[in-house]
C-alpha atoms as a PDB file:
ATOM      1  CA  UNK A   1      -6.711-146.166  37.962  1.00  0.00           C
ATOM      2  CA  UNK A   2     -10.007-145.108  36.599  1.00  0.00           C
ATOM      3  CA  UNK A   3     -11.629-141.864  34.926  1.00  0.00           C
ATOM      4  CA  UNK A   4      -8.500-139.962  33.677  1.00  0.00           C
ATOM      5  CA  UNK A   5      -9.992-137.238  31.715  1.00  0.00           C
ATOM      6  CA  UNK A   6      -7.290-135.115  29.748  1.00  0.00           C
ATOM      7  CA  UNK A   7      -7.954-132.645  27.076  1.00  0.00           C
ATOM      8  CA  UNK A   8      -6.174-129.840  25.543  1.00  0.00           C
ATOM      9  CA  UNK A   9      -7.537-127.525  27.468  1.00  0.00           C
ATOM     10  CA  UNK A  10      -6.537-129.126  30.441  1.00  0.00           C
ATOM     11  CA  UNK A  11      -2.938-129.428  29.008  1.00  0.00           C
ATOM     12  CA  UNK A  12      -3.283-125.275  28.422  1.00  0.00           C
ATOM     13  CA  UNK A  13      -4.385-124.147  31.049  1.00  0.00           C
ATOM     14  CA  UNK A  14      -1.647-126.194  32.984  1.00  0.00           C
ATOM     15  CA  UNK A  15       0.561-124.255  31.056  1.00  0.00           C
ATOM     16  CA  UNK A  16       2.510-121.220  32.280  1.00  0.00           C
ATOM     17  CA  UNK A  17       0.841-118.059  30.358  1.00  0.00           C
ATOM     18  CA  UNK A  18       3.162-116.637  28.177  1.00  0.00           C
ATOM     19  CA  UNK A  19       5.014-119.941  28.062  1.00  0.00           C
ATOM     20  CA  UNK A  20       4.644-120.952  24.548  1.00  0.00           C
ATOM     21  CA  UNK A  21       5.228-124.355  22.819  1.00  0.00           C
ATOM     22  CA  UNK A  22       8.332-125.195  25.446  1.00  0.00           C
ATOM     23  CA  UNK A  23       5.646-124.107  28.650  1.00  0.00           C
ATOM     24  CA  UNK A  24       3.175-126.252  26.550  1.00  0.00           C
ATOM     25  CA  UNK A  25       5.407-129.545  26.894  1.00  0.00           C
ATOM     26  CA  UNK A  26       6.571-128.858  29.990  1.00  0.00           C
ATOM     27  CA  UNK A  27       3.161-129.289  31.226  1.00  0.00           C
ATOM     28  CA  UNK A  28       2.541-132.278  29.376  1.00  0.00           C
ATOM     29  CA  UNK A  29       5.709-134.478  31.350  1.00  0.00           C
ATOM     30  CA  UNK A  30       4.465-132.661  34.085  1.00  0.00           C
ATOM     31  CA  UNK A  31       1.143-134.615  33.880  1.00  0.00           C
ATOM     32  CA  UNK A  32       2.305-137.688  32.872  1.00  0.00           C
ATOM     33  CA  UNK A  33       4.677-137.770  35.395  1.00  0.00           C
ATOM     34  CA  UNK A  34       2.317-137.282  37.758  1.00  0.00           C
ATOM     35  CA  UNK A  35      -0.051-140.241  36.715  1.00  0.00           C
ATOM     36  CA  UNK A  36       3.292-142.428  36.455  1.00  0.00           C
ATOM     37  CA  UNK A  37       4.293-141.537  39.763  1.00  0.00           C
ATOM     38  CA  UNK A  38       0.806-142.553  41.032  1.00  0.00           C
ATOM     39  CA  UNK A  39       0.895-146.007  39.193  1.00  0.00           C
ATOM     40  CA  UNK A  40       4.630-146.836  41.067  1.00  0.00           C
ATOM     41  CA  UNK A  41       3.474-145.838  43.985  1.00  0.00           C
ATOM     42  CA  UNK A  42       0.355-148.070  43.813  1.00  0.00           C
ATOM     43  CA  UNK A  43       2.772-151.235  42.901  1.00  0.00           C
ATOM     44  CA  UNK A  44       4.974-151.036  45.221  1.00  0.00           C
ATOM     45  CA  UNK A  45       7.737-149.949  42.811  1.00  0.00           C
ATOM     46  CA  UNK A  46       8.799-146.896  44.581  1.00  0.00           C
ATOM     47  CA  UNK A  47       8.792-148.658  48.180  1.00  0.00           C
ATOM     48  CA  UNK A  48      12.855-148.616  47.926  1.00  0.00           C
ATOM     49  CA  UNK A  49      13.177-145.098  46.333  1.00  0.00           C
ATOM     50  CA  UNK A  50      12.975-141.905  47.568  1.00  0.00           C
ATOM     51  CA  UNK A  51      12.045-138.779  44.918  1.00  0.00           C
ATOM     52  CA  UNK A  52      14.403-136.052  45.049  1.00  0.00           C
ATOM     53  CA  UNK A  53      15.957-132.985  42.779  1.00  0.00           C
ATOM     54  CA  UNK A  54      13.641-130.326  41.436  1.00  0.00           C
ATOM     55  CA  UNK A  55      10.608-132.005  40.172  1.00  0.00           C
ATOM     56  CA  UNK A  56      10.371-133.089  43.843  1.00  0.00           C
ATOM     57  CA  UNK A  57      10.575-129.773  45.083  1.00  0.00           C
ATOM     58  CA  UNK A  58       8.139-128.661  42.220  1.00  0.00           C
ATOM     59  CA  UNK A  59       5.349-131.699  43.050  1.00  0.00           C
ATOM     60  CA  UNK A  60       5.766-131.749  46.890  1.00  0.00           C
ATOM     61  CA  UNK A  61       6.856-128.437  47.807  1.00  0.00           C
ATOM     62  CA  UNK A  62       6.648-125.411  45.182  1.00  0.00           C
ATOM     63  CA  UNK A  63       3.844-125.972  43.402  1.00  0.00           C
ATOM     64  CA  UNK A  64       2.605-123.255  40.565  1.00  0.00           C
ATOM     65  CA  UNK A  65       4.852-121.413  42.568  1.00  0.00           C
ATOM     66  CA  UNK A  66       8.029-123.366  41.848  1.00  0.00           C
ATOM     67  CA  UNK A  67       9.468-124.352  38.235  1.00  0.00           C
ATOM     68  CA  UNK A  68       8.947-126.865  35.518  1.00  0.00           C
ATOM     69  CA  UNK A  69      11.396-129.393  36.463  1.00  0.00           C
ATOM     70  CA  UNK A  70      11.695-132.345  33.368  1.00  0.00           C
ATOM     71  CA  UNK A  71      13.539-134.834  34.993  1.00  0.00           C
ATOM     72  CA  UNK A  72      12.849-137.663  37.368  1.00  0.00           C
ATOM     73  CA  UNK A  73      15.478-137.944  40.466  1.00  0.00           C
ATOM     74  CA  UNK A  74      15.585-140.789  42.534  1.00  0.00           C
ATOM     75  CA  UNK A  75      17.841-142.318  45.299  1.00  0.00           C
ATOM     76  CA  UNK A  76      18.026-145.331  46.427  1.00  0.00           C
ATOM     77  CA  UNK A  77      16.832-146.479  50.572  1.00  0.00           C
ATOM     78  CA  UNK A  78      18.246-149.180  51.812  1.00  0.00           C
ATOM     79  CA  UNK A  79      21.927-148.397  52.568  1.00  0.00           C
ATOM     80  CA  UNK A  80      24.574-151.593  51.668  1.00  0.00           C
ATOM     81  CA  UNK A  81      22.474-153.364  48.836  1.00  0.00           C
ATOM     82  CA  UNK A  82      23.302-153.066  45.289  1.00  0.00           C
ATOM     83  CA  UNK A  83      21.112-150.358  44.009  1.00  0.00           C
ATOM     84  CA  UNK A  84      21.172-152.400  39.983  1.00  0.00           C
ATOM     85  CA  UNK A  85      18.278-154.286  41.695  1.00  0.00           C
ATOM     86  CA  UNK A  86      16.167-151.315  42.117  1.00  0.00           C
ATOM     87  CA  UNK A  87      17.239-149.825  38.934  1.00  0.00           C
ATOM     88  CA  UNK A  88      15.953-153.150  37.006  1.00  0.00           C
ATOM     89  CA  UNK A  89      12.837-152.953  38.546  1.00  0.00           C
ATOM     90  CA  UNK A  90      11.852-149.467  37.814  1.00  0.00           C
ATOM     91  CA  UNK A  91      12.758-149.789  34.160  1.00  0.00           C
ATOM     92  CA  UNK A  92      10.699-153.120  33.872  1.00  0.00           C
ATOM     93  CA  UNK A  93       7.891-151.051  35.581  1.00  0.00           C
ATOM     94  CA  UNK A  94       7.543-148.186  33.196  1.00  0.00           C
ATOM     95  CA  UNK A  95       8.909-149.230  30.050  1.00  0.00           C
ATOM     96  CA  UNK A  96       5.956-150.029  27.718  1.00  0.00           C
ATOM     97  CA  UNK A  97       3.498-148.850  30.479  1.00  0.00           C
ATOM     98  CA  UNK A  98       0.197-147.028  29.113  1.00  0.00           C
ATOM     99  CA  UNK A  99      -1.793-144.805  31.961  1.00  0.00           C
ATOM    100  CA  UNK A 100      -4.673-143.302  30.310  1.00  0.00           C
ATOM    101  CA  UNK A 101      -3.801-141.267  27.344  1.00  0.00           C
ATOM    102  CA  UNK A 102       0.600-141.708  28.049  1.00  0.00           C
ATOM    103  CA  UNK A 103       2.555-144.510  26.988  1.00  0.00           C
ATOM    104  CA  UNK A 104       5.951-144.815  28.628  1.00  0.00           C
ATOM    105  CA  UNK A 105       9.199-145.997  27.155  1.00  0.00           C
ATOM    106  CA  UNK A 106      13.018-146.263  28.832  1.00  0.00           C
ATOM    107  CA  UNK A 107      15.807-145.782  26.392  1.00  0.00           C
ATOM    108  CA  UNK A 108      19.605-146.139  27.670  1.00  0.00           C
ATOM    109  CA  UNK A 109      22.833-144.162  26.064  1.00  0.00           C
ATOM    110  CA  UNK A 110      26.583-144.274  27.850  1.00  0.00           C
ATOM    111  CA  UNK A 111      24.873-145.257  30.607  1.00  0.00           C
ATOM    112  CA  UNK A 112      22.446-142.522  30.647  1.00  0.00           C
ATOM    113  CA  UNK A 113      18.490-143.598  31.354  1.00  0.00           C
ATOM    114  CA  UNK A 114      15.840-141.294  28.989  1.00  0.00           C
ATOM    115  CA  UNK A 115      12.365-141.575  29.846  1.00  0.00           C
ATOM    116  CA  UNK A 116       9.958-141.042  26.860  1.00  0.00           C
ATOM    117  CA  UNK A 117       6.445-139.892  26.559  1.00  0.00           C
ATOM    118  CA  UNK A 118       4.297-140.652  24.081  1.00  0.00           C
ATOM    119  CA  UNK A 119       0.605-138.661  23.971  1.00  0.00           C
ATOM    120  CA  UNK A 120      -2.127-137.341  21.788  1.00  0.00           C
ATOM    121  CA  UNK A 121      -2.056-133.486  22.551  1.00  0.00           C
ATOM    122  CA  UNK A 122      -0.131-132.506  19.437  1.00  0.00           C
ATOM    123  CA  UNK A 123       3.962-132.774  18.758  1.00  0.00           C
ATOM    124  CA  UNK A 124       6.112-135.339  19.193  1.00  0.00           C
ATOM    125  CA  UNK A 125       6.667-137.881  22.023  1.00  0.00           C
ATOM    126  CA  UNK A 126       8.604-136.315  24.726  1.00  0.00           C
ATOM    127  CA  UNK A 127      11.659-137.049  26.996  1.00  0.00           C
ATOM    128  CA  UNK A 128      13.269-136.352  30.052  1.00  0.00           C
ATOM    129  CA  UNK A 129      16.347-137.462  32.250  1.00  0.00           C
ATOM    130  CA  UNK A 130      15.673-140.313  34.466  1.00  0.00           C
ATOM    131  CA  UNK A 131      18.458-140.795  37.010  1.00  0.00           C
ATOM    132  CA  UNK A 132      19.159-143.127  39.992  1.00  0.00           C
ATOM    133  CA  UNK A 133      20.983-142.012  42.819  1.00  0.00           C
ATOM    134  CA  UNK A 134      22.637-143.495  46.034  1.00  0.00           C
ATOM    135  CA  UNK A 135      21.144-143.261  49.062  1.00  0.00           C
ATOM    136  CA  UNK A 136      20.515-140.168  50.985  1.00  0.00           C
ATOM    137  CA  UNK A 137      22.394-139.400  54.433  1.00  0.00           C
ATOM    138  CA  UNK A 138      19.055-138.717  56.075  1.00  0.00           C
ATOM    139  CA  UNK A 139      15.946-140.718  56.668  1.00  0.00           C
ATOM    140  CA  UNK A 140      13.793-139.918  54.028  1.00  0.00           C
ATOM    141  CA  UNK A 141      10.036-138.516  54.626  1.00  0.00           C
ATOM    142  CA  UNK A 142       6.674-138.912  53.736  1.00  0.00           C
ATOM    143  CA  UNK A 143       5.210-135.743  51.669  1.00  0.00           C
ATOM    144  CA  UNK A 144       1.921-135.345  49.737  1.00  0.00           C
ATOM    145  CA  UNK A 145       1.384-133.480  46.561  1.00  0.00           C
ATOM    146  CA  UNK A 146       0.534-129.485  46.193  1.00  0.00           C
ATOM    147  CA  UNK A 147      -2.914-129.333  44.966  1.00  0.00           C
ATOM    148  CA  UNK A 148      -3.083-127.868  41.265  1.00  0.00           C
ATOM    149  CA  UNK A 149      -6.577-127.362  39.259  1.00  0.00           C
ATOM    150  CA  UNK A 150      -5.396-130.277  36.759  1.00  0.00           C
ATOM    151  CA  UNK A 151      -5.038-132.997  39.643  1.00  0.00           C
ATOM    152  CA  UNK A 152      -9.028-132.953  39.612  1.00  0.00           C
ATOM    153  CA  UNK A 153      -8.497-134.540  35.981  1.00  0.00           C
ATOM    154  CA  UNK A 154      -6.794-137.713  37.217  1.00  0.00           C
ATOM    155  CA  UNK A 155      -9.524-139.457  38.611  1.00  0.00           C
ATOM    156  CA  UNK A 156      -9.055-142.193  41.447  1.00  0.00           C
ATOM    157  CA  UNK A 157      -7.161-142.876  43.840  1.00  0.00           C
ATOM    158  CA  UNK A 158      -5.717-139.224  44.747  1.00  0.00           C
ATOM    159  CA  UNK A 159      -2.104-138.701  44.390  1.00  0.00           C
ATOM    160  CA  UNK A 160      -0.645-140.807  47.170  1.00  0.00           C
ATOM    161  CA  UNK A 161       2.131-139.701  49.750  1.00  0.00           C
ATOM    162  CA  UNK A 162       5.620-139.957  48.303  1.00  0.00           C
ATOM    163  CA  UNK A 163       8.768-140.742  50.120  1.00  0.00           C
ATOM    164  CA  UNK A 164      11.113-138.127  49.776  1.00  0.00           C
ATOM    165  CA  UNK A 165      14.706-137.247  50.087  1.00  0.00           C
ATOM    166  CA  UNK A 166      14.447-134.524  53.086  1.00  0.00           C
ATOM    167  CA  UNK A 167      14.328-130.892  51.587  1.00  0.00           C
ATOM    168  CA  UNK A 168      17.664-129.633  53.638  1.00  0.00           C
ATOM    169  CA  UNK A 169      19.586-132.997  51.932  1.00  0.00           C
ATOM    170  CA  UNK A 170      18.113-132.175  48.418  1.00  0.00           C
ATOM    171  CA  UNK A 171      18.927-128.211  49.203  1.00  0.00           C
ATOM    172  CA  UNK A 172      22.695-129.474  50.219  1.00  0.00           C
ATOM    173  CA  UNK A 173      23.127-131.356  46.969  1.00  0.00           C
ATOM    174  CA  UNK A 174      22.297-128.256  44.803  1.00  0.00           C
ATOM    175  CA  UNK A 175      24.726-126.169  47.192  1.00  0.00           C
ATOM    176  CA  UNK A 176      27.328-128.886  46.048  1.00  0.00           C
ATOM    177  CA  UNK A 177      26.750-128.808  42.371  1.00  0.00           C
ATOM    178  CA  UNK A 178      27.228-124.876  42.895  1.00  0.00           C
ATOM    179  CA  UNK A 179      30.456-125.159  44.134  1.00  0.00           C
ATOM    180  CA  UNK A 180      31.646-126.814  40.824  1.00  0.00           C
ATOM    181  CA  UNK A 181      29.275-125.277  38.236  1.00  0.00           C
ATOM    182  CA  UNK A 182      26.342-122.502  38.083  1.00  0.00           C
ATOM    183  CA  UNK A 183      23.256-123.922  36.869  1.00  0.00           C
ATOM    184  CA  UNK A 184      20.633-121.673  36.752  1.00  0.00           C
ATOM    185  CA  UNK A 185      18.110-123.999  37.834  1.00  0.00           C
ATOM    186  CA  UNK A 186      19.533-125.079  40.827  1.00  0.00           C
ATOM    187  CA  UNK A 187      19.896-120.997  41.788  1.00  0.00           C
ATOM    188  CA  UNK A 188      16.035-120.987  41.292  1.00  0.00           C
ATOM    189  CA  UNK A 189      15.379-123.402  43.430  1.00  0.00           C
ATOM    190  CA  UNK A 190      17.847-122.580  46.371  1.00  0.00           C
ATOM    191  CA  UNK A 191      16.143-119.309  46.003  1.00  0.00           C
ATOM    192  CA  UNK A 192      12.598-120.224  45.960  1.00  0.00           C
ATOM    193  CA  UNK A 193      13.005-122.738  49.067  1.00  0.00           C
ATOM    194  CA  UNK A 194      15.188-119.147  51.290  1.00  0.00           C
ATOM    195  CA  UNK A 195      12.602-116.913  50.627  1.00  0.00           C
ATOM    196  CA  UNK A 196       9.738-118.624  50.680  1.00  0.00           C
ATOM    197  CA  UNK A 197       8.686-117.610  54.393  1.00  0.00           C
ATOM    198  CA  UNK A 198       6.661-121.248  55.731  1.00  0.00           C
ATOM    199  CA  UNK A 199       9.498-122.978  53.969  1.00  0.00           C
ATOM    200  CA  UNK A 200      12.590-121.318  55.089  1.00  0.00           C
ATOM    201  CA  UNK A 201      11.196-121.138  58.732  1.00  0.00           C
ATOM    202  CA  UNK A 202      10.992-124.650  58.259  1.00  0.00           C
ATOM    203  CA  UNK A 203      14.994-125.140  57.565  1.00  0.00           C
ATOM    204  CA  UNK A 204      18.003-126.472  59.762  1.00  0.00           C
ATOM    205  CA  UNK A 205      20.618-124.394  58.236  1.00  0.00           C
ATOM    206  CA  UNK A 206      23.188-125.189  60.348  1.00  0.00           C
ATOM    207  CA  UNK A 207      22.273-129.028  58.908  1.00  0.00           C
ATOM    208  CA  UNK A 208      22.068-127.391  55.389  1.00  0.00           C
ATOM    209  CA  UNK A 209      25.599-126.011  55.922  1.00  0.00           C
ATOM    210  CA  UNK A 210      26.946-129.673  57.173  1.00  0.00           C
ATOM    211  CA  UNK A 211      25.627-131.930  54.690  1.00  0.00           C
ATOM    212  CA  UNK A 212      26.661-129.702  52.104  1.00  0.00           C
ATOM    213  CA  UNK A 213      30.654-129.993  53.112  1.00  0.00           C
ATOM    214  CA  UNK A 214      30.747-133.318  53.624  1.00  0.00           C
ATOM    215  CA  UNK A 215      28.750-133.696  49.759  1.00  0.00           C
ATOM    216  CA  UNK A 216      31.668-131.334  48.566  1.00  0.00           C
ATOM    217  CA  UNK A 217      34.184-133.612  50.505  1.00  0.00           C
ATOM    218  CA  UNK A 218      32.450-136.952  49.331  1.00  0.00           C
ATOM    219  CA  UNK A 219      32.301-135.535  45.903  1.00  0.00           C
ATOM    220  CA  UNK A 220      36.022-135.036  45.677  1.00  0.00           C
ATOM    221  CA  UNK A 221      37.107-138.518  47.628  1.00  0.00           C
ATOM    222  CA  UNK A 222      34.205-141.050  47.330  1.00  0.00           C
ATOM    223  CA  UNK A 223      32.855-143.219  50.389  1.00  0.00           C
ATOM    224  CA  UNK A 224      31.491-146.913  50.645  1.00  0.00           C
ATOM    225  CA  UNK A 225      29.241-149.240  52.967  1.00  0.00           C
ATOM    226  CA  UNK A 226      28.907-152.409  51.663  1.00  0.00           C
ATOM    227  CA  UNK A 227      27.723-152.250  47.765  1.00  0.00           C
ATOM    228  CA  UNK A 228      26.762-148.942  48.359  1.00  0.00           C
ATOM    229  CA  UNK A 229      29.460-146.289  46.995  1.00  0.00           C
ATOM    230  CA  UNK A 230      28.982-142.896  46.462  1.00  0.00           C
ATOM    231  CA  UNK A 231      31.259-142.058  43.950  1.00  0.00           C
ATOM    232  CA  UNK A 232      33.644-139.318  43.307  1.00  0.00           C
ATOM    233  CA  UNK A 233      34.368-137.483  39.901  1.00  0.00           C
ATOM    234  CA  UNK A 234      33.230-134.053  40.570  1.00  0.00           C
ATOM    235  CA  UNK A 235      37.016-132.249  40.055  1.00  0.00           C
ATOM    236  CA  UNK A 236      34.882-128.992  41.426  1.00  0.00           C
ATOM    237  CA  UNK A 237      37.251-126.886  43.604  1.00  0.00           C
ATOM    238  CA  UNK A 238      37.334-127.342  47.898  1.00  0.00           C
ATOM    239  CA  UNK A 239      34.708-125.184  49.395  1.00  0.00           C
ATOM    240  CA  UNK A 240      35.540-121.028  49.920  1.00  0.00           C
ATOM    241  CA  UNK A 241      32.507-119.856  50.833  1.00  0.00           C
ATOM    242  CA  UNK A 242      33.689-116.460  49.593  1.00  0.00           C
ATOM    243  CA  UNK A 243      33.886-117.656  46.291  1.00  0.00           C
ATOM    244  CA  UNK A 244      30.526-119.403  46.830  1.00  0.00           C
ATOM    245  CA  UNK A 245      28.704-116.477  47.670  1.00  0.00           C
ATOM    246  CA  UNK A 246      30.495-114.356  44.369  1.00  0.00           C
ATOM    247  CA  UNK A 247      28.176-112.633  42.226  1.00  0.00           C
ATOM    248  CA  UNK A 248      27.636-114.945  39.358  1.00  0.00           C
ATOM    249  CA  UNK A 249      25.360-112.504  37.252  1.00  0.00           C
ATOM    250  CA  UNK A 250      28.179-111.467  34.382  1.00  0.00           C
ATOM    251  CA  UNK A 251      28.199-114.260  31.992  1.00  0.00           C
ATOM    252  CA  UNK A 252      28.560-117.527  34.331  1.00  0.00           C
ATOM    253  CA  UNK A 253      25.044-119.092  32.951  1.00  0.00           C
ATOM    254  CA  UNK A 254      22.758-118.469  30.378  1.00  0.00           C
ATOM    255  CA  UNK A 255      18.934-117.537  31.609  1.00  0.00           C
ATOM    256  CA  UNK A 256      17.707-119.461  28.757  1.00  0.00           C
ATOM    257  CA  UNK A 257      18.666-122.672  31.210  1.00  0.00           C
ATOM    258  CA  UNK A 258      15.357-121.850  32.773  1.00  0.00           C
ATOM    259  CA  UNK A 259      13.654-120.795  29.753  1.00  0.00           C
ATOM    260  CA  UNK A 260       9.872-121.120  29.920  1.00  0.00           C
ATOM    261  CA  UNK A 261      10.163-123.571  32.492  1.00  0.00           C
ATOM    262  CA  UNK A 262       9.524-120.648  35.056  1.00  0.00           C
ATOM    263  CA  UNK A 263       7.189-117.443  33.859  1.00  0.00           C
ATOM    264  CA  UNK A 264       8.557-114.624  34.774  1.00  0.00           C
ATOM    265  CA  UNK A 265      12.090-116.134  34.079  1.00  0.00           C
ATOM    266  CA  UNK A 266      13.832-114.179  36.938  1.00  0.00           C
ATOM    267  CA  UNK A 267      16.996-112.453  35.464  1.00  0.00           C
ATOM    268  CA  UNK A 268      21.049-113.760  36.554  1.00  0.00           C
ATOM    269  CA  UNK A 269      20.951-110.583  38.804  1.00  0.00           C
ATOM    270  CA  UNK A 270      18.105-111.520  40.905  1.00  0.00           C
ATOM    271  CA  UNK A 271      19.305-115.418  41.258  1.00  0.00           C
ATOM    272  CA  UNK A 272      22.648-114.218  42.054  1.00  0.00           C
ATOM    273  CA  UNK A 273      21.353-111.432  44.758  1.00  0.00           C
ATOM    274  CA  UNK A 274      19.508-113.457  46.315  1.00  0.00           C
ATOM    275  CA  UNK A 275      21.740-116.366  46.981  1.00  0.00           C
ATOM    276  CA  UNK A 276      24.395-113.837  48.421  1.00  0.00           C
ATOM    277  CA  UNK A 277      21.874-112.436  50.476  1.00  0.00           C
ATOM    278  CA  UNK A 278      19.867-115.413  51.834  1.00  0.00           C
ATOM    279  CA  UNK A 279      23.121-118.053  52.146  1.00  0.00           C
ATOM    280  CA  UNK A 280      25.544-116.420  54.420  1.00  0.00           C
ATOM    281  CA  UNK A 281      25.514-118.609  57.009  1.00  0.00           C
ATOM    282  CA  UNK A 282      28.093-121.091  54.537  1.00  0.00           C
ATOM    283  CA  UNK A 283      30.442-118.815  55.824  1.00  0.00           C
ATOM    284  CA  UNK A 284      30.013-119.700  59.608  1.00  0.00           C
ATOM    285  CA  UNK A 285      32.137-123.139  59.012  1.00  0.00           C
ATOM    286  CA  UNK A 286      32.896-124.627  62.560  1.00  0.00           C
ATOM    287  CA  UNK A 287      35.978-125.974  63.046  1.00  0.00           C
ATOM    288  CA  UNK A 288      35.500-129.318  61.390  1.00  0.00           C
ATOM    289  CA  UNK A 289      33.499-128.107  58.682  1.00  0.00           C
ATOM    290  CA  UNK A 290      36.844-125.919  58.238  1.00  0.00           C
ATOM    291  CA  UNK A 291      38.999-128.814  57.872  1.00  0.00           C
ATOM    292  CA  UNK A 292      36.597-130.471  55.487  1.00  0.00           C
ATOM    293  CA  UNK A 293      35.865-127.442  53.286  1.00  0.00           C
ATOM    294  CA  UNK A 294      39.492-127.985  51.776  1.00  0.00           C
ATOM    295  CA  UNK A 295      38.394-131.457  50.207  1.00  0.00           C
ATOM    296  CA  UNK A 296      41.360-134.132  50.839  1.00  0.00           C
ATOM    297  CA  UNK A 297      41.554-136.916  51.231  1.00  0.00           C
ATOM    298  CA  UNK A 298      43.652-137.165  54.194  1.00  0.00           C
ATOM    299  CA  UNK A 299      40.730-136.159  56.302  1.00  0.00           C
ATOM    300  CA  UNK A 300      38.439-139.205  55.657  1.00  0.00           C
ATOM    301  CA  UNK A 301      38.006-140.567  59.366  1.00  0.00           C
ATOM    302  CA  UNK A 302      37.069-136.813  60.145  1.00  0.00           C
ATOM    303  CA  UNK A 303      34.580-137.062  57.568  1.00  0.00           C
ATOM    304  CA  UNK A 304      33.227-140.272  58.114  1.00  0.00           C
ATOM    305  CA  UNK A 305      33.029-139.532  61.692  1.00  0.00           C
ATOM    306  CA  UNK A 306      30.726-136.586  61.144  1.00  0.00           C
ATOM    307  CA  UNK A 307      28.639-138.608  58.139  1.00  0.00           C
ATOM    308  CA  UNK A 308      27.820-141.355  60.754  1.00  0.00           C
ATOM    309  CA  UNK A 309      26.717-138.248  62.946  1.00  0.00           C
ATOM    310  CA  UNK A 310      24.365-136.778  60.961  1.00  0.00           C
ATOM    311  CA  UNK A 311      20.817-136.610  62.808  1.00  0.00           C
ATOM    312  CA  UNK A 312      19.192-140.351  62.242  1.00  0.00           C
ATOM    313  CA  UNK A 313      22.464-142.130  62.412  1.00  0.00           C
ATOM    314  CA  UNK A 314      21.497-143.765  58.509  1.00  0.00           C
ATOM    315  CA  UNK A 315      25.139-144.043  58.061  1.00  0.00           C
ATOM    316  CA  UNK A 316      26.777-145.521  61.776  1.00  0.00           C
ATOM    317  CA  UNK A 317      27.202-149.105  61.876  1.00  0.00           C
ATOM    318  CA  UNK A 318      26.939-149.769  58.208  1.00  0.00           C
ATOM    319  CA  UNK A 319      30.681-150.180  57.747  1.00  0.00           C
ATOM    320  CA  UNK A 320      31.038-146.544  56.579  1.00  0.00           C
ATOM    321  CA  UNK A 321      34.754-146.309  54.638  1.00  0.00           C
END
């Protein structure tokens, strides 16, 4: 890694206008996530991981146009191997790393991972979640970063190709967390990635509207292969796609979720339309998925049948139970 030049201005003009001081170290993480990102990549460190959540839609997908997302999302690859390997080795990479003007630092809590971010642009160091996931249904892909101004900053080598957890599995997962809570962030991006014309084109919604029943079923009732285990402990509710598609804009999240992490911070009214009017095709459950939708366990070897179905076959033959 070589010529990383970084200023303030940089750092501002990165910055959302109208953002203020929380816009201001969003950009920051931003940034340094980006360089750290880089450096894994270049060891090797990220070979078994695959980026996911919003800052992978943000990096890979969005862009400008897309959020500030703080946190770092991974899941593990390789299905049937215990994923504390993985975790060990991307803690020993970053904590105590310096790449150019950030030093990194991994702090634990009740088994939560923080990653901290110490720079010189004014404030205090700064943190976000960092969280390790099991591995995705579908075969990951490769996907390169959206250009932004600051990327000319970072010097060499150019921000590399990423493996990435595939946008309909990562759009499923938010669809999940929606059936059990209403994060406003997770509206944002569901609504960016529908009506964003070369990206919704690009969606399987019928596979959106799969995965996202059997992560509803799996979140309920758990499943294993070997020392993989996704685990339950989500006590949402089983899937009515009526009450899905509800209007959530009267008091069900507060906008301030988003906060300056997207400028203009579009209001619950507009997140809420648009999901009701973009997501309709939850409702068109076939018969399986109808079966499913009601979460019990009683209906595993259904859903373990259709999970070892899912396009790529990741999960058939890997002793799936």
């Amino acid at each position: 890694m070589s010529d990383i030049l970084l200023t303030r201005g940089h750092i501002a003009r990165h910055t959302p206008r109208g953002a203020g001081a929380q816009g201001q170290d969003a950009a920051i993480v931003d940034i340094a996530q980006d360089l750290l990102l880089r450096d894994l990549h270049a060891r090797g460190v990220l070979d078994p991981l695959a980026f996911k959540g919003g800052t992978a839609i943000r990096k890979l997908y969005a862009g400008n146009a897309g959020r500030f997302s703080l946190d770092l999302d991974f899941s593990t690859v390789p299905i049937g191997e215990d994923p504390d390997d993985a975790l060990t080795g991307l803690i020993a990479a970053i904590d105590g790393l310096e790449v150019g003007p950030f030093r990194y630092s991994v702090t634990e809590r009740r088994g939560k991972w923080t990653l901290g971010y110490e720079h010189p642009f004014g404030g205090q160091a700064l943190h976000s979640k960092l969280d390790l996931n099991p591995p995705p249904w579908l075969e990951p892909t490769a996907r390169g970063w959206q250009p932004l101004p600051v990327h000319a900053q970072y010097g060499a080598p150019r921000l590399p190709e990423l493996q990435v957890v595939r946008l309909e599995e990562n759009i499923a997962e938010k669809i999940a967390r929606l059936n059990r809570a209403t994060p406003a962030r997770d509206m944002y991006d569901l609504r960016w990635a529908i009506t964003t014309p070369a990206i919704a084109r690009s969606l399987d919604l019928t596979l959106i509207r799969r995965l996202a029943v059997l992560k509803i079923w799996v979140d309920a009732n758990g499943a294993h292969a070997g020392n993989t285990w996704w685990k339950p402990g989500h006590e949402g509710p089983a899937f009515d796609p009526d009450r899905w598609l509800r209007d959530r804009s009267h008091g069900e999240f507060d906008e301030e979720d988003i906060g300056a992490l997207a400028v203009p911070v579009p209001t619950a009214a507009e997140l809420s339309e648009a999901l009701r009017t973009h997501f309709g095709f939850l409702a068109d459950l076939d018969p399986d998925e109808q079966i499913l939708a009601a979460a019990r366990e009683q209906d595993r070897p259904l859903a373990l049948r259709l999970l070892a179905s899912l396009p790529g076959a990741r999960l058939s033959g890997v002793g799936l139970y």
